[in-house]
N, C-alpha and C. Protein backbone atom coordinates (compact mmCIF):
# COMPACT_ATOMS: atom_id res chain seq x y z
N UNK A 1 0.85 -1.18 0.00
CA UNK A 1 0.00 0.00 0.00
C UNK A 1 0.89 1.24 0.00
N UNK A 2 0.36 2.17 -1.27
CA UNK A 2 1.37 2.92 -0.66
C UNK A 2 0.75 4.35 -0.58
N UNK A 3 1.49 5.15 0.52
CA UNK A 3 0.92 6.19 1.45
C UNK A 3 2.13 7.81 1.09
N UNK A 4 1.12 8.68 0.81
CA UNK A 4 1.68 10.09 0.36
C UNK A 4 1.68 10.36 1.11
N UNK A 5 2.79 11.18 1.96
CA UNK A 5 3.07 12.42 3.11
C UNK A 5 3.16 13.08 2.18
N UNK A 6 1.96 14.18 2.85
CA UNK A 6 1.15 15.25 2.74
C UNK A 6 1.52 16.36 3.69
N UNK A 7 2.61 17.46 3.11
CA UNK A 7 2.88 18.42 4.66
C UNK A 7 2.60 20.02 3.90
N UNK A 8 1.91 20.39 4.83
CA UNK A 8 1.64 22.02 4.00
C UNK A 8 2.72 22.52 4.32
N UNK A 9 2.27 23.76 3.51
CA UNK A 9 3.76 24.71 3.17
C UNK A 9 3.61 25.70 4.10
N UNK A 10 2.13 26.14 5.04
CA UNK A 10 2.48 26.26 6.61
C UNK A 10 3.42 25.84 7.51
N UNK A 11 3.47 24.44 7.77
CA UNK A 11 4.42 23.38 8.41
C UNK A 11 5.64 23.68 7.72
N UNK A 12 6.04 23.25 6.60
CA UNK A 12 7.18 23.84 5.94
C UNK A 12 7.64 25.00 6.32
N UNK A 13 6.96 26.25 6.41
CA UNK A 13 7.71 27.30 6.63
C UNK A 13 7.84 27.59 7.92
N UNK A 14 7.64 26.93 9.20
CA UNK A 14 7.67 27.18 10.50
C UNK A 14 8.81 26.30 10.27
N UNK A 15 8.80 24.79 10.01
CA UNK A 15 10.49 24.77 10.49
C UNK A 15 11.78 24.98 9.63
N UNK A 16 11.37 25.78 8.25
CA UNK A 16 12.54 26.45 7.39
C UNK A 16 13.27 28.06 8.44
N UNK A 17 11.91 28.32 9.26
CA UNK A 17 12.09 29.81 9.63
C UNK A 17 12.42 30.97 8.43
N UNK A 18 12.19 32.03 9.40
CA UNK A 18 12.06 33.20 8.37
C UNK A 18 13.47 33.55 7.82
N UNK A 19 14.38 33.36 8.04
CA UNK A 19 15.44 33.29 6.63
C UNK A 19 15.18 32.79 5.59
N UNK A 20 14.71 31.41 5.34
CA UNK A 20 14.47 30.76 4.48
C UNK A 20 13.66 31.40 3.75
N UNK A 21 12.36 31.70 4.19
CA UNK A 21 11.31 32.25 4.12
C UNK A 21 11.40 33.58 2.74
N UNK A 22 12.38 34.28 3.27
CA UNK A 22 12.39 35.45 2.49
C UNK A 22 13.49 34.96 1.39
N UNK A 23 14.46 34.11 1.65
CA UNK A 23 14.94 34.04 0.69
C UNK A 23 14.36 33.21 -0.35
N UNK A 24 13.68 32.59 0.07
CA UNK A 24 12.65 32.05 -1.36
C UNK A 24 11.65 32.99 -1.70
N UNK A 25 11.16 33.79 -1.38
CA UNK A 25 10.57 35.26 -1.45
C UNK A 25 11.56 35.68 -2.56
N UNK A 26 12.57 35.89 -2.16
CA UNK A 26 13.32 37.05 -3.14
C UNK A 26 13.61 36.17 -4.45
N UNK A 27 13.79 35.41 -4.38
CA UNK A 27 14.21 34.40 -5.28
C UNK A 27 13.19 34.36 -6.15
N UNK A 28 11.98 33.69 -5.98
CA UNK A 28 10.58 33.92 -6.66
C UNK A 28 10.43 35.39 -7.35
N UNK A 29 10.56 36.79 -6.83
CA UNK A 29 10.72 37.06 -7.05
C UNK A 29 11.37 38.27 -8.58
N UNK A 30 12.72 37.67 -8.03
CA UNK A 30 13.73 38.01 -9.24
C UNK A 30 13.98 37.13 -9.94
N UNK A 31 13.42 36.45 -9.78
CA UNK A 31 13.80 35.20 -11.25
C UNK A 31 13.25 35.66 -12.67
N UNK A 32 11.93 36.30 -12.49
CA UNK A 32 11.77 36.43 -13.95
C UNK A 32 12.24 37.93 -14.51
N UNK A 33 12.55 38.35 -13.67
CA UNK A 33 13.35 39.52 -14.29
C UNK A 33 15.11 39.62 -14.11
N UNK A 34 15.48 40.73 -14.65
CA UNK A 34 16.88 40.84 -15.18
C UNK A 34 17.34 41.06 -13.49
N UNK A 35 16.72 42.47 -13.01
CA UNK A 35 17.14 43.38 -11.77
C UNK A 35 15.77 43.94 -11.70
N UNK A 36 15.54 44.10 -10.10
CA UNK A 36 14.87 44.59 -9.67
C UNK A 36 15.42 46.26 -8.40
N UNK A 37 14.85 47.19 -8.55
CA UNK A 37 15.54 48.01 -7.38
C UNK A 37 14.78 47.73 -5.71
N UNK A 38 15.48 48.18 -5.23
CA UNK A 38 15.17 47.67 -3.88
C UNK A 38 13.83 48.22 -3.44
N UNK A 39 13.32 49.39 -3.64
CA UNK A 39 11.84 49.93 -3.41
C UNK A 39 10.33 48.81 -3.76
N UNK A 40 10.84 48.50 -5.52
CA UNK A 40 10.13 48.13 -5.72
C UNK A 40 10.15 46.26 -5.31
N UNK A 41 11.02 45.59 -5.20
CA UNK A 41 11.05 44.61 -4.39
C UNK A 41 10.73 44.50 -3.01
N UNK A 42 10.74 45.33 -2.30
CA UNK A 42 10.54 45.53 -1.25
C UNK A 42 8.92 45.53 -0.90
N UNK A 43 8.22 46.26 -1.80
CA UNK A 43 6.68 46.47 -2.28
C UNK A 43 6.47 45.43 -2.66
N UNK A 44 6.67 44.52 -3.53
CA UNK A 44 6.26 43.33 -4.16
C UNK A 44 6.48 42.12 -2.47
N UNK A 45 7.32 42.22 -1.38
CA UNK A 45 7.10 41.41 -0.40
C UNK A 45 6.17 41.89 0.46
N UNK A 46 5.93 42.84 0.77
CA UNK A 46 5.29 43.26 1.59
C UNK A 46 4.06 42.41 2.67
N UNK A 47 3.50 41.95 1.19
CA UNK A 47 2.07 41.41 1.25
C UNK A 47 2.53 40.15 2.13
N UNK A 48 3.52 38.92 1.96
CA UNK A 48 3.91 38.15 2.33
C UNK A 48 4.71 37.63 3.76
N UNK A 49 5.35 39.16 4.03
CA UNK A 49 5.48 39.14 5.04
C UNK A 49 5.62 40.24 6.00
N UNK A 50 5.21 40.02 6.97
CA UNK A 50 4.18 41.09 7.80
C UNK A 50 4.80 42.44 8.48
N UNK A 51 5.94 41.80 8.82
CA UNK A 51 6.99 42.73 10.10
C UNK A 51 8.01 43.43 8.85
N UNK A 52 7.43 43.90 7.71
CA UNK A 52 8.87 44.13 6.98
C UNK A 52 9.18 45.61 7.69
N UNK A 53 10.22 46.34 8.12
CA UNK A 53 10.58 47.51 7.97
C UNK A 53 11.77 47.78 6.86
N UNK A 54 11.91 48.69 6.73
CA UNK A 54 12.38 49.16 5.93
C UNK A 54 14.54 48.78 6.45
N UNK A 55 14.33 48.85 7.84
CA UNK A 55 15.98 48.57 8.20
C UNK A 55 16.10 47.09 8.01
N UNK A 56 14.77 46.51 8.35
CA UNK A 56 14.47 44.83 8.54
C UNK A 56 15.01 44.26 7.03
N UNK A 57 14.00 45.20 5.94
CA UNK A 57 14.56 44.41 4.74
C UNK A 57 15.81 44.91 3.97
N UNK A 58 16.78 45.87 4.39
CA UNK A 58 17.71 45.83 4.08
C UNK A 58 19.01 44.99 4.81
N UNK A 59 18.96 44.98 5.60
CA UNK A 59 19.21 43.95 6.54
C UNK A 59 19.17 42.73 6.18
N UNK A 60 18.13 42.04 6.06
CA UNK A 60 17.74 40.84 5.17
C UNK A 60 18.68 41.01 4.17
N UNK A 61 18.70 41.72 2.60
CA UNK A 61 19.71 41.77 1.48
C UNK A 61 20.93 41.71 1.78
N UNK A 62 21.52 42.50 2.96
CA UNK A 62 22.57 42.19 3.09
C UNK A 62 23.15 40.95 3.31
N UNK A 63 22.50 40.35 4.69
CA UNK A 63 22.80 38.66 4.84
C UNK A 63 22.66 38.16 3.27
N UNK A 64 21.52 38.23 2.47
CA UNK A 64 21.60 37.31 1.15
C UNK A 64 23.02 37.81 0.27
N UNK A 65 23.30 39.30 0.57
CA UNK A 65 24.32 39.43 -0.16
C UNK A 65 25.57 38.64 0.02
N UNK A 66 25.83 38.56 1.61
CA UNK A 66 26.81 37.95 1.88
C UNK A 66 26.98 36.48 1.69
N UNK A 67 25.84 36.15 2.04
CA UNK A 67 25.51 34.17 1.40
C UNK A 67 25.68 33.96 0.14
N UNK A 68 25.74 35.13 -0.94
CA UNK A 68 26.20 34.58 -2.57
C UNK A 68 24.86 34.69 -3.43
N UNK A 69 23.74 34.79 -2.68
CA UNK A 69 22.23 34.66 -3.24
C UNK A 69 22.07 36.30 -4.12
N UNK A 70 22.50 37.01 -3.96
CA UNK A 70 21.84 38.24 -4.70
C UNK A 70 23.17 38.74 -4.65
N UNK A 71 23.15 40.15 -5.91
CA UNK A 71 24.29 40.92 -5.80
C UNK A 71 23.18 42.33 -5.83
N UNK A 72 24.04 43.17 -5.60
CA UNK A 72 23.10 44.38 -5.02
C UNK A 72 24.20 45.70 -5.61
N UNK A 73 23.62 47.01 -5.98
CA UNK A 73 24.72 47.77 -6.76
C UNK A 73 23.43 48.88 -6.79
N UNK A 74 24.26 50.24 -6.39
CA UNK A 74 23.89 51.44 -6.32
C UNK A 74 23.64 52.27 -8.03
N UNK A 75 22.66 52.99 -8.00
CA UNK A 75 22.62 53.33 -9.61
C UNK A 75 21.95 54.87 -9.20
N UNK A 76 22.45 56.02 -9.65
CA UNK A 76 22.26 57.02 -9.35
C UNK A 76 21.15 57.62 -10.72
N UNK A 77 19.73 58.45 -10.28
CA UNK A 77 19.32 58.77 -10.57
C UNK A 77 18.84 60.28 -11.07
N UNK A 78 18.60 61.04 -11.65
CA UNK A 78 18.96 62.48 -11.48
C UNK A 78 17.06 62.65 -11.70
N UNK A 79 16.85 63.13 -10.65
CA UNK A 79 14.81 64.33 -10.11
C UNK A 79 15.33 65.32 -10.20
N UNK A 80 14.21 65.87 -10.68
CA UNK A 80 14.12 67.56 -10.15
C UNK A 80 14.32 68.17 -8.53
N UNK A 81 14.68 67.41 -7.95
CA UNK A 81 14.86 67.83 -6.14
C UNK A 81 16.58 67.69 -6.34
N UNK A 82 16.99 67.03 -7.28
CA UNK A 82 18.77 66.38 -7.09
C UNK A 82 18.95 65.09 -7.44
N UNK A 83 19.84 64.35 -7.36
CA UNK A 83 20.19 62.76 -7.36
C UNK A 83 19.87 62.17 -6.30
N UNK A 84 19.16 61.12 -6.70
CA UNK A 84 18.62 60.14 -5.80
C UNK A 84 19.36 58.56 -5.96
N UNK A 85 20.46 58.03 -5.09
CA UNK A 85 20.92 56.69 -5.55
C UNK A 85 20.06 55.55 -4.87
N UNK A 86 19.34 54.64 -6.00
CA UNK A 86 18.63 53.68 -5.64
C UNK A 86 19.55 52.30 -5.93
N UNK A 87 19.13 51.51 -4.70
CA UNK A 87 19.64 50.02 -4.60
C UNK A 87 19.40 49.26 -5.64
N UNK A 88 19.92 48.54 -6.54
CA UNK A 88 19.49 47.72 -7.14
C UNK A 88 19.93 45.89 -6.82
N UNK A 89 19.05 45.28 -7.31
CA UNK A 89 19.34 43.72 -6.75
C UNK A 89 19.23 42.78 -7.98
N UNK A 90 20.17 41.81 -8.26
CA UNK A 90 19.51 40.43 -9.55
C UNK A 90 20.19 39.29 -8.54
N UNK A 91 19.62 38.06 -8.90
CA UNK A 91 20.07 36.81 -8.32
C UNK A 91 21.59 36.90 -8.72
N UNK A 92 22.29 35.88 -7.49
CA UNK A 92 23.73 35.84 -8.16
C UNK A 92 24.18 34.21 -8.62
């Protein structure tokens, strides 16, 4: 007889914890695109997970930066207020 274990992806993500968590977040993510900047990635998690702040999810990029998972690179923009340099991120 044979028997399917059946485990939701609730259960799954309580014992991956929230590292995991976001890094399959980001991953999902940026996969179908080239680069994403950090604003708008940041907006696109939001929904998913709850406690994001703004130090929280840079914070987060950094650890992925340092694990090899994302590369991350400053790109300067020119507004009518001055230059604005936004984060940018692609899988690595």
């Amino acid at each position: 007889m044979n028997t399917v274990l059946h485990i939701s992806t609730r259960f799954i993500s309580r014992m991956l914890g929230r590292g995991a968590r976001v890094e399959n977040r980001v991953r999902n993510l940026l996969f179908p695109h080239i680069s994403m900047t950090g604003r708008s990635l940041r907006e696109q998690m939001r929904p998913g997970v709850k406690y994001f702040t703004l130090a929280g999810f840079y914070g987060d990029m950094a650890r992925l930066e340092d694990e090899g998972v994302v590369l991350g690179w400053y790109e300067t923009v020119e507004t009518p207020g001055g230059a604005v340099r936004q984060r940018w991120y692609t899988l690595a």
